[in-house]
Protein backbone atom coordinates (compact mmCIF):
# COMPACT_ATOMS: atom_id res chain seq x y z
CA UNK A 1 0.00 0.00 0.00
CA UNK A 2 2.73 2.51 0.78
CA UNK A 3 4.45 1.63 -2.52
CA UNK A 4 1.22 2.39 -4.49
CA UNK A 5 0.56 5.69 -2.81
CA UNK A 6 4.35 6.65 -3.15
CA UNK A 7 3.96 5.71 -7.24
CA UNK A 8 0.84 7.68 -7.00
CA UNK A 9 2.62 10.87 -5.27
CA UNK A 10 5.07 10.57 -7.84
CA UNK A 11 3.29 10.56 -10.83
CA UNK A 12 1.24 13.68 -9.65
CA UNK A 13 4.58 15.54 -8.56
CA UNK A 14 6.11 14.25 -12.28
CA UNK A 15 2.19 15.88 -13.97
CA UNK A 16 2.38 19.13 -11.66
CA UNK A 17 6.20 19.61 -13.28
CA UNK A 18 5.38 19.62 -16.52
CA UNK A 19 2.43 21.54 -16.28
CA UNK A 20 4.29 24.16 -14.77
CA UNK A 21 7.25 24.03 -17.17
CA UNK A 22 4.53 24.12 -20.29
CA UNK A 23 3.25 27.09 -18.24
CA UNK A 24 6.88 29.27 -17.76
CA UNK A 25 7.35 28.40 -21.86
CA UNK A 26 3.51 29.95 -22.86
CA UNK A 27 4.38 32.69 -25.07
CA UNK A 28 3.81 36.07 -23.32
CA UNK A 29 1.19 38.25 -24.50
CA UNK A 30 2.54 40.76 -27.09
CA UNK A 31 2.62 44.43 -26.22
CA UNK A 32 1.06 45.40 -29.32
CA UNK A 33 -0.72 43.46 -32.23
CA UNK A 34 -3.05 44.20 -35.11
CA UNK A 35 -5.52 41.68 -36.13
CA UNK A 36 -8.40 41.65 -39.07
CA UNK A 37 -11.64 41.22 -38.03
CA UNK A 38 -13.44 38.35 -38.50
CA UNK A 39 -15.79 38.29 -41.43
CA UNK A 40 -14.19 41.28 -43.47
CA UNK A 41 -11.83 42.36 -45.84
CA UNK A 42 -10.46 45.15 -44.69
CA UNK A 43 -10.68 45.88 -41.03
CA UNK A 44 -8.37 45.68 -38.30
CA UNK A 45 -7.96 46.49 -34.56
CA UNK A 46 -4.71 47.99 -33.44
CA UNK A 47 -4.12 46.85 -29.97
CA UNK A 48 -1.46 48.64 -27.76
CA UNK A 49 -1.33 46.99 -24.52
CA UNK A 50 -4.81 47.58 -22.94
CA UNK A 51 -5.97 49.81 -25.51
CA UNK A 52 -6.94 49.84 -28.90
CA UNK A 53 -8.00 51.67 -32.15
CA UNK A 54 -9.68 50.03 -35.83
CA UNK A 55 -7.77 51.25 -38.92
CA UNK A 56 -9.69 50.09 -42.36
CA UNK A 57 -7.36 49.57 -45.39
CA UNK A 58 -9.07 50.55 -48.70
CA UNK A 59 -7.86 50.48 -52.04
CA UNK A 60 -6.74 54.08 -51.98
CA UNK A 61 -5.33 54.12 -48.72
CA UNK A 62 -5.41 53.83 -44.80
CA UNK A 63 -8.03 55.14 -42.39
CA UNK A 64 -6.47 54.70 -39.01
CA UNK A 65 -8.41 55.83 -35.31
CA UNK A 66 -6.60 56.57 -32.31
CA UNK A 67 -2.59 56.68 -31.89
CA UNK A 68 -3.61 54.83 -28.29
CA UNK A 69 0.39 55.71 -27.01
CA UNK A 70 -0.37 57.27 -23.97
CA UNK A 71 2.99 56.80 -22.14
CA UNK A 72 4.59 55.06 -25.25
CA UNK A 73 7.19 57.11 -26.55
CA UNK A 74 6.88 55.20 -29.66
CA UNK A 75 3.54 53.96 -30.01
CA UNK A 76 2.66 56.15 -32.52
CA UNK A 77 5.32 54.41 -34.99
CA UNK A 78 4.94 51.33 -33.92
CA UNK A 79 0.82 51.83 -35.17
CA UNK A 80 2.23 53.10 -38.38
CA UNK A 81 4.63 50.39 -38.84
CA UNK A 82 1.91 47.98 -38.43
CA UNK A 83 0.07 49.20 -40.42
CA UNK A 84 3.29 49.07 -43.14
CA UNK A 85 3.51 45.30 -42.27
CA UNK A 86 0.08 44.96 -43.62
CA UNK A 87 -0.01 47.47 -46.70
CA UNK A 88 1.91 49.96 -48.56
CA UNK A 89 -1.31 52.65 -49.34
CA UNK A 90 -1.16 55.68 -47.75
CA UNK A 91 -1.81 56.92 -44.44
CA UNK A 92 -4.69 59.20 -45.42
CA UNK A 93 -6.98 59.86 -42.36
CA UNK A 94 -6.76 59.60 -38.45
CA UNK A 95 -9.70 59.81 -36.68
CA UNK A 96 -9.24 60.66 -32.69
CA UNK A 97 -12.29 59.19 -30.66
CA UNK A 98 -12.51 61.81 -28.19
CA UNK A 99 -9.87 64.36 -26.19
CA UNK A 100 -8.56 61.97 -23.87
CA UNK A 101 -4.49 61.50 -23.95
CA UNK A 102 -4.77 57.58 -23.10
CA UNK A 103 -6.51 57.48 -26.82
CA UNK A 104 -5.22 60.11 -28.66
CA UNK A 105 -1.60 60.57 -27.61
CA UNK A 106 1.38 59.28 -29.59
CA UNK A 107 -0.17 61.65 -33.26
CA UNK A 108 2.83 62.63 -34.84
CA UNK A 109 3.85 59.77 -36.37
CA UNK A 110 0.70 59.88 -38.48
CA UNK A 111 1.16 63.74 -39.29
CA UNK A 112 4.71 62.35 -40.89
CA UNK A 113 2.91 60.02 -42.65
CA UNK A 114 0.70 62.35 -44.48
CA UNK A 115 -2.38 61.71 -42.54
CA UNK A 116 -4.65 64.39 -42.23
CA UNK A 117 -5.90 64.33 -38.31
CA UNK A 118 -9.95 64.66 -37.68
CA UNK A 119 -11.64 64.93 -34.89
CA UNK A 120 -14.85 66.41 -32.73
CA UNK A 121 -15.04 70.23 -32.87
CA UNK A 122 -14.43 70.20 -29.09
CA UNK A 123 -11.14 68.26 -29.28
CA UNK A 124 -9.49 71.05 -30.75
CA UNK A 125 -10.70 73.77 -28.45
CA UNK A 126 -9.86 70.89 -25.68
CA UNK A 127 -6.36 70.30 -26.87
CA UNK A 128 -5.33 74.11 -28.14
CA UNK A 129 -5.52 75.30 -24.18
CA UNK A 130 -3.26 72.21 -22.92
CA UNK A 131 -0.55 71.81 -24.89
CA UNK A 132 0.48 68.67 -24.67
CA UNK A 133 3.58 67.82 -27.01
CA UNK A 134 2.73 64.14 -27.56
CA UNK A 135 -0.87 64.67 -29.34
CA UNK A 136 -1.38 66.26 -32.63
CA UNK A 137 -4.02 68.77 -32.50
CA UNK A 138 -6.62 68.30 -35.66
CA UNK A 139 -6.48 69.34 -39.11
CA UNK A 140 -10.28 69.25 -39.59
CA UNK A 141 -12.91 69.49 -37.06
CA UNK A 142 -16.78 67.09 -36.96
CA UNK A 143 -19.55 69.16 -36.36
CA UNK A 144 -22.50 68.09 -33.90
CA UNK A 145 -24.23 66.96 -37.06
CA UNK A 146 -20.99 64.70 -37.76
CA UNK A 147 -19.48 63.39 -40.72
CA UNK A 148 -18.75 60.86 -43.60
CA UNK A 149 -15.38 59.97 -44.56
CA UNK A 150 -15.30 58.00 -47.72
CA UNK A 151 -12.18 56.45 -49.27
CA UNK A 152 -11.65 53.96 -51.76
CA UNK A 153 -14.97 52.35 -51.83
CA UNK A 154 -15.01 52.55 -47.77
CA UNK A 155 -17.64 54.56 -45.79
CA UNK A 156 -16.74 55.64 -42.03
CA UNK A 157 -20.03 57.44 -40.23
CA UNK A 158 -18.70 59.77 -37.80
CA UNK A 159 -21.53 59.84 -35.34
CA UNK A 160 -21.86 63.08 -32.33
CA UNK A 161 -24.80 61.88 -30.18
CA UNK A 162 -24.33 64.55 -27.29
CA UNK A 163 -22.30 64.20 -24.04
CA UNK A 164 -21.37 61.10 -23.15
CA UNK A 165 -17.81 59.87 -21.12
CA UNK A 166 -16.54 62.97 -22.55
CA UNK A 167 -18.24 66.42 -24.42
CA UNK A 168 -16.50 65.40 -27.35
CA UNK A 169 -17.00 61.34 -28.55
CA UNK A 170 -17.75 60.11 -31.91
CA UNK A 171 -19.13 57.14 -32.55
CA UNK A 172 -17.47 55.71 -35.84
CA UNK A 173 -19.96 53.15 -37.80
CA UNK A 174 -18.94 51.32 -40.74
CA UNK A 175 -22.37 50.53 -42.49
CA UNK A 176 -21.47 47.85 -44.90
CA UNK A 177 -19.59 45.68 -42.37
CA UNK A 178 -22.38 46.74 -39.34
CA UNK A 179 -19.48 47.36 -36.85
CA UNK A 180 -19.22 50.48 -34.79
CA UNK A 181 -15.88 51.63 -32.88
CA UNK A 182 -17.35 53.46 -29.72
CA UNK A 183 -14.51 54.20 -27.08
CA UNK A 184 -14.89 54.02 -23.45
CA UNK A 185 -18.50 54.66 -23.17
CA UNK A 186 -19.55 51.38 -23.64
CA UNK A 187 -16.99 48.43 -22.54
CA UNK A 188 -17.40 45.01 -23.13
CA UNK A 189 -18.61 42.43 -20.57
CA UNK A 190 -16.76 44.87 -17.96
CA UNK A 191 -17.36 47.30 -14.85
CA UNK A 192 -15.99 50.95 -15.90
CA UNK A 193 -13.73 52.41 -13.69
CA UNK A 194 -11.69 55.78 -13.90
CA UNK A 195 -12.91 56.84 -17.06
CA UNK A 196 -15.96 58.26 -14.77
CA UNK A 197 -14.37 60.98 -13.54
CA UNK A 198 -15.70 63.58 -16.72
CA UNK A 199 -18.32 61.25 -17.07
CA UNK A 200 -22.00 63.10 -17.55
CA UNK A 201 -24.18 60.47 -16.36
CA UNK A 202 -28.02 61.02 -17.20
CA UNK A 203 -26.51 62.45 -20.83
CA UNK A 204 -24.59 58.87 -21.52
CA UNK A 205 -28.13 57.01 -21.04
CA UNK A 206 -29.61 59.00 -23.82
CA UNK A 207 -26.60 58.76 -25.89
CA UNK A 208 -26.32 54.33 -25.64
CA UNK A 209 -30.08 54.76 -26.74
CA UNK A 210 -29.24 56.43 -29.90
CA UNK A 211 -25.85 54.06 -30.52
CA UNK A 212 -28.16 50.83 -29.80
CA UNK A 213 -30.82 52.47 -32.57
CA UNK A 214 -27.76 52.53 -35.74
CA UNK A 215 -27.63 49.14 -37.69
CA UNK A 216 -24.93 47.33 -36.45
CA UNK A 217 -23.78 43.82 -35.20
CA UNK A 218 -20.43 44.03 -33.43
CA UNK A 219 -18.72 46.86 -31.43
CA UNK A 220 -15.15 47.28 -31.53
CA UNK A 221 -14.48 49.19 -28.01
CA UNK A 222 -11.48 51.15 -26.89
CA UNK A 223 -9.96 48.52 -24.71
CA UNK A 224 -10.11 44.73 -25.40
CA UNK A 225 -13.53 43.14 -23.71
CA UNK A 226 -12.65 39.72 -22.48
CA UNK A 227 -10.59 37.30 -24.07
CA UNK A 228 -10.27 40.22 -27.08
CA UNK A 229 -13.81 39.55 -27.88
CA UNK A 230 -16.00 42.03 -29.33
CA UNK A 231 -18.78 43.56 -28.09
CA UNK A 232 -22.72 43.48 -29.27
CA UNK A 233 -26.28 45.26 -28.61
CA UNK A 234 -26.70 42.97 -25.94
CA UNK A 235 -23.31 44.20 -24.36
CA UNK A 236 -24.27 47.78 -24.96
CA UNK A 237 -27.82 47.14 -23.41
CA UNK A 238 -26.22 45.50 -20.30
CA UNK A 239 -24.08 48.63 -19.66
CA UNK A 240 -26.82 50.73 -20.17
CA UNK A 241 -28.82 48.81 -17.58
CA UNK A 242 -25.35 48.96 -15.31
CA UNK A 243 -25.20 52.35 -15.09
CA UNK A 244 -29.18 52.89 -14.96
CA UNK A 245 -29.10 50.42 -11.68
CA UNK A 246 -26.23 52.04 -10.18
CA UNK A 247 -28.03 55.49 -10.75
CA UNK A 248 -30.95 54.50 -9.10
CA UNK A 249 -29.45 52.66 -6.15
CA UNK A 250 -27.45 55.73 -5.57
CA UNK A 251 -30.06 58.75 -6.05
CA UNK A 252 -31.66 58.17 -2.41
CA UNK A 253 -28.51 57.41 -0.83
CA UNK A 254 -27.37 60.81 -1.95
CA UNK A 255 -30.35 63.25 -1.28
CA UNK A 256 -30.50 61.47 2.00
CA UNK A 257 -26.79 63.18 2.62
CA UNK A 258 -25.09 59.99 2.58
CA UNK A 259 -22.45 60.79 0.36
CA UNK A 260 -19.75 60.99 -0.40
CA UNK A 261 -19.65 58.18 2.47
CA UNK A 262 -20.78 56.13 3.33
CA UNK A 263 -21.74 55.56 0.15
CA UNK A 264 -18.03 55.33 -1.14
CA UNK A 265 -17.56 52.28 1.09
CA UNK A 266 -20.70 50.88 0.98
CA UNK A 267 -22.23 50.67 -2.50
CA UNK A 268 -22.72 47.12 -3.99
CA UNK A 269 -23.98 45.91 -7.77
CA UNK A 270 -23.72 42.25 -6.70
CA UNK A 271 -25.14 41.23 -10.09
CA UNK A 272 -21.90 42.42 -11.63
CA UNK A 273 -19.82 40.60 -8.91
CA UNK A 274 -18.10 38.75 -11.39
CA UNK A 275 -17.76 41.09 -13.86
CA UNK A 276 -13.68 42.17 -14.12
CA UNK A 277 -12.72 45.35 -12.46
CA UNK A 278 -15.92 44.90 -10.05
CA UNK A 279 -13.85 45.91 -7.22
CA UNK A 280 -11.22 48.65 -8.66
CA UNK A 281 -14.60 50.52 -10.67
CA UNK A 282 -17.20 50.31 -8.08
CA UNK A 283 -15.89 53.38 -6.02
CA UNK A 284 -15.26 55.29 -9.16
CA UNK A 285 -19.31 54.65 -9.83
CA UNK A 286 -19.92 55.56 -7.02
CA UNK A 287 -18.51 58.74 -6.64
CA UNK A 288 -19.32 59.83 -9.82
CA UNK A 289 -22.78 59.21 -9.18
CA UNK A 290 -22.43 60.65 -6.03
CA UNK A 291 -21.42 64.05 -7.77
CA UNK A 292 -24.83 63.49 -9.68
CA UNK A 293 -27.40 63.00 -7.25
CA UNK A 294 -25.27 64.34 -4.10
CA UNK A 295 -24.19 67.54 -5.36
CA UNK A 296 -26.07 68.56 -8.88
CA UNK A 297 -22.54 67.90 -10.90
């Protein structure tokens, strides 16, 4: 009997080695990457560590969104030269999202390029003031009615639905493959987290209402949803609902003087419980809707 369970212990210590040598050889998970999406011809997403732009390639050249190198000295070129690994058209267009640096930073290799720079009429009043010498400020500015961009046989729907998680977010929607690229307003299968902080809450509702209403299937977002998937109406409904319950929880709480604690410490969604960064983006709910209800911001 003791030689049996001594095999035994062996041949489970011999299984647990190799498992965790097969582990310590896994290939690490690339900084950056750009992958076509499923399905079409000509659409990729750019990823840059935990964030991440579509770029369409068309016959007459690149449209690329969001330099995403925020920190990245050079991010920017390393977009562009992945781009280069995939064609040899012309940079023609970059589209910035929104005014936020974690997007947006990282331009100028794109300006080299050629690529004229685009963006919500905001973004440039946003960016003028600040200064920043790692973001390009735009060439041509989207209007609150938006905009089409059209190059070689692609169409790219620059959408301006209101405020939102910024004053200044366009929703990008590429009719023929029914994909839109909507950036940190709606994130996939996730709890949001610091992006709250300019967030205008009772505005965002409205504006998920009018992205769920365009004709379209999948939803590229601005930072990989879970195991890189991407996202759909169902996604941006259960955000919607997210922030809806988490408005409505907090209201009372708030006119009741509770914030901003205990509320801060207090506040559960345990139906998102399992939804990653539950714990890190609760607080930042929280507060924001704390500002809301709590103090009319």
């Amino acid at each position: 009997m003791l030689r049996t369970s001594i095999g035994w212990a062996s041949v489970l210590l011999c299984a647990a080695m190799f498992a965790n040598a097969a582990q310590a050889q896994a290939p690490a998970r690339p900084e950056f990457a750009a992958t076509k999406v499923e399905g079409t011809d000509n659409v990729y997403i750019f990823r840059n560590g935990g964030h991440q732009a579509m770029f369409i390639v068309t016959s007459e050249g690149v449209i690329a969104t969001d330099p995403v190198a925020y920190g990245k000295p050079n991010g920017g070129q390393d977009y562009v030269s992945a781009i280069r690994q995939i064609t040899d058209k012309p940079i023609k267009y970059l589209i910035y999202s929104h005014h936020h640096y974690d997007h947006i930073a990282g331009g100028k290799a794109f300006k080299d390029a050629g690529a004229t720079v685009i963006a919500h009429r905001r973004v440039k009043e946003r960016l003028s003031v600040l200064n920043d010498p790692h973001t390009v400020l735009p060439d041509e500015s989207v209007s609150d009615e938006g905009r089409t961009v059209k190059l070689g046989g692609t169409s790219v729907e620059l959408k301006y639905f209101g405020l939102s998680h910024s004053d200044s977010s366009l929703v990008m929607l590429l009719p023929k493959e029914k994909i839109v690229f909507a950036v940190d307003i709606l994130p996939v299968g996730q709890v949001p987290g610091r992006g709250l902080i300019d967030f205008y809450p009772l505005e965002a509702e409205d504006f998920i209402k009018k992205v769920l209403a365009l004709d379209w299937e999948r939803l590229i977002p601005g930072h990989p949803g879970p195991n890189d998937r991407l996202g759909s109406k169902q996604d941006a409904q259960d955000q919607l609902q997210l922030l809806q319950e988490a408005s409505a929880a907090i209201k009372p709480l708030a006119q009741a003087g509770k914030c901003w604690e205990p509320v801060e410490k207090e506040f559960k969604l345990p139906k998102y419980e399992n939804w990653p960064g539950y714990t890190s983006g609760l607080p930042f709910i929280a507060r924001r809707y704390c500002g809301l209800w709590g103090r009319g911001t």
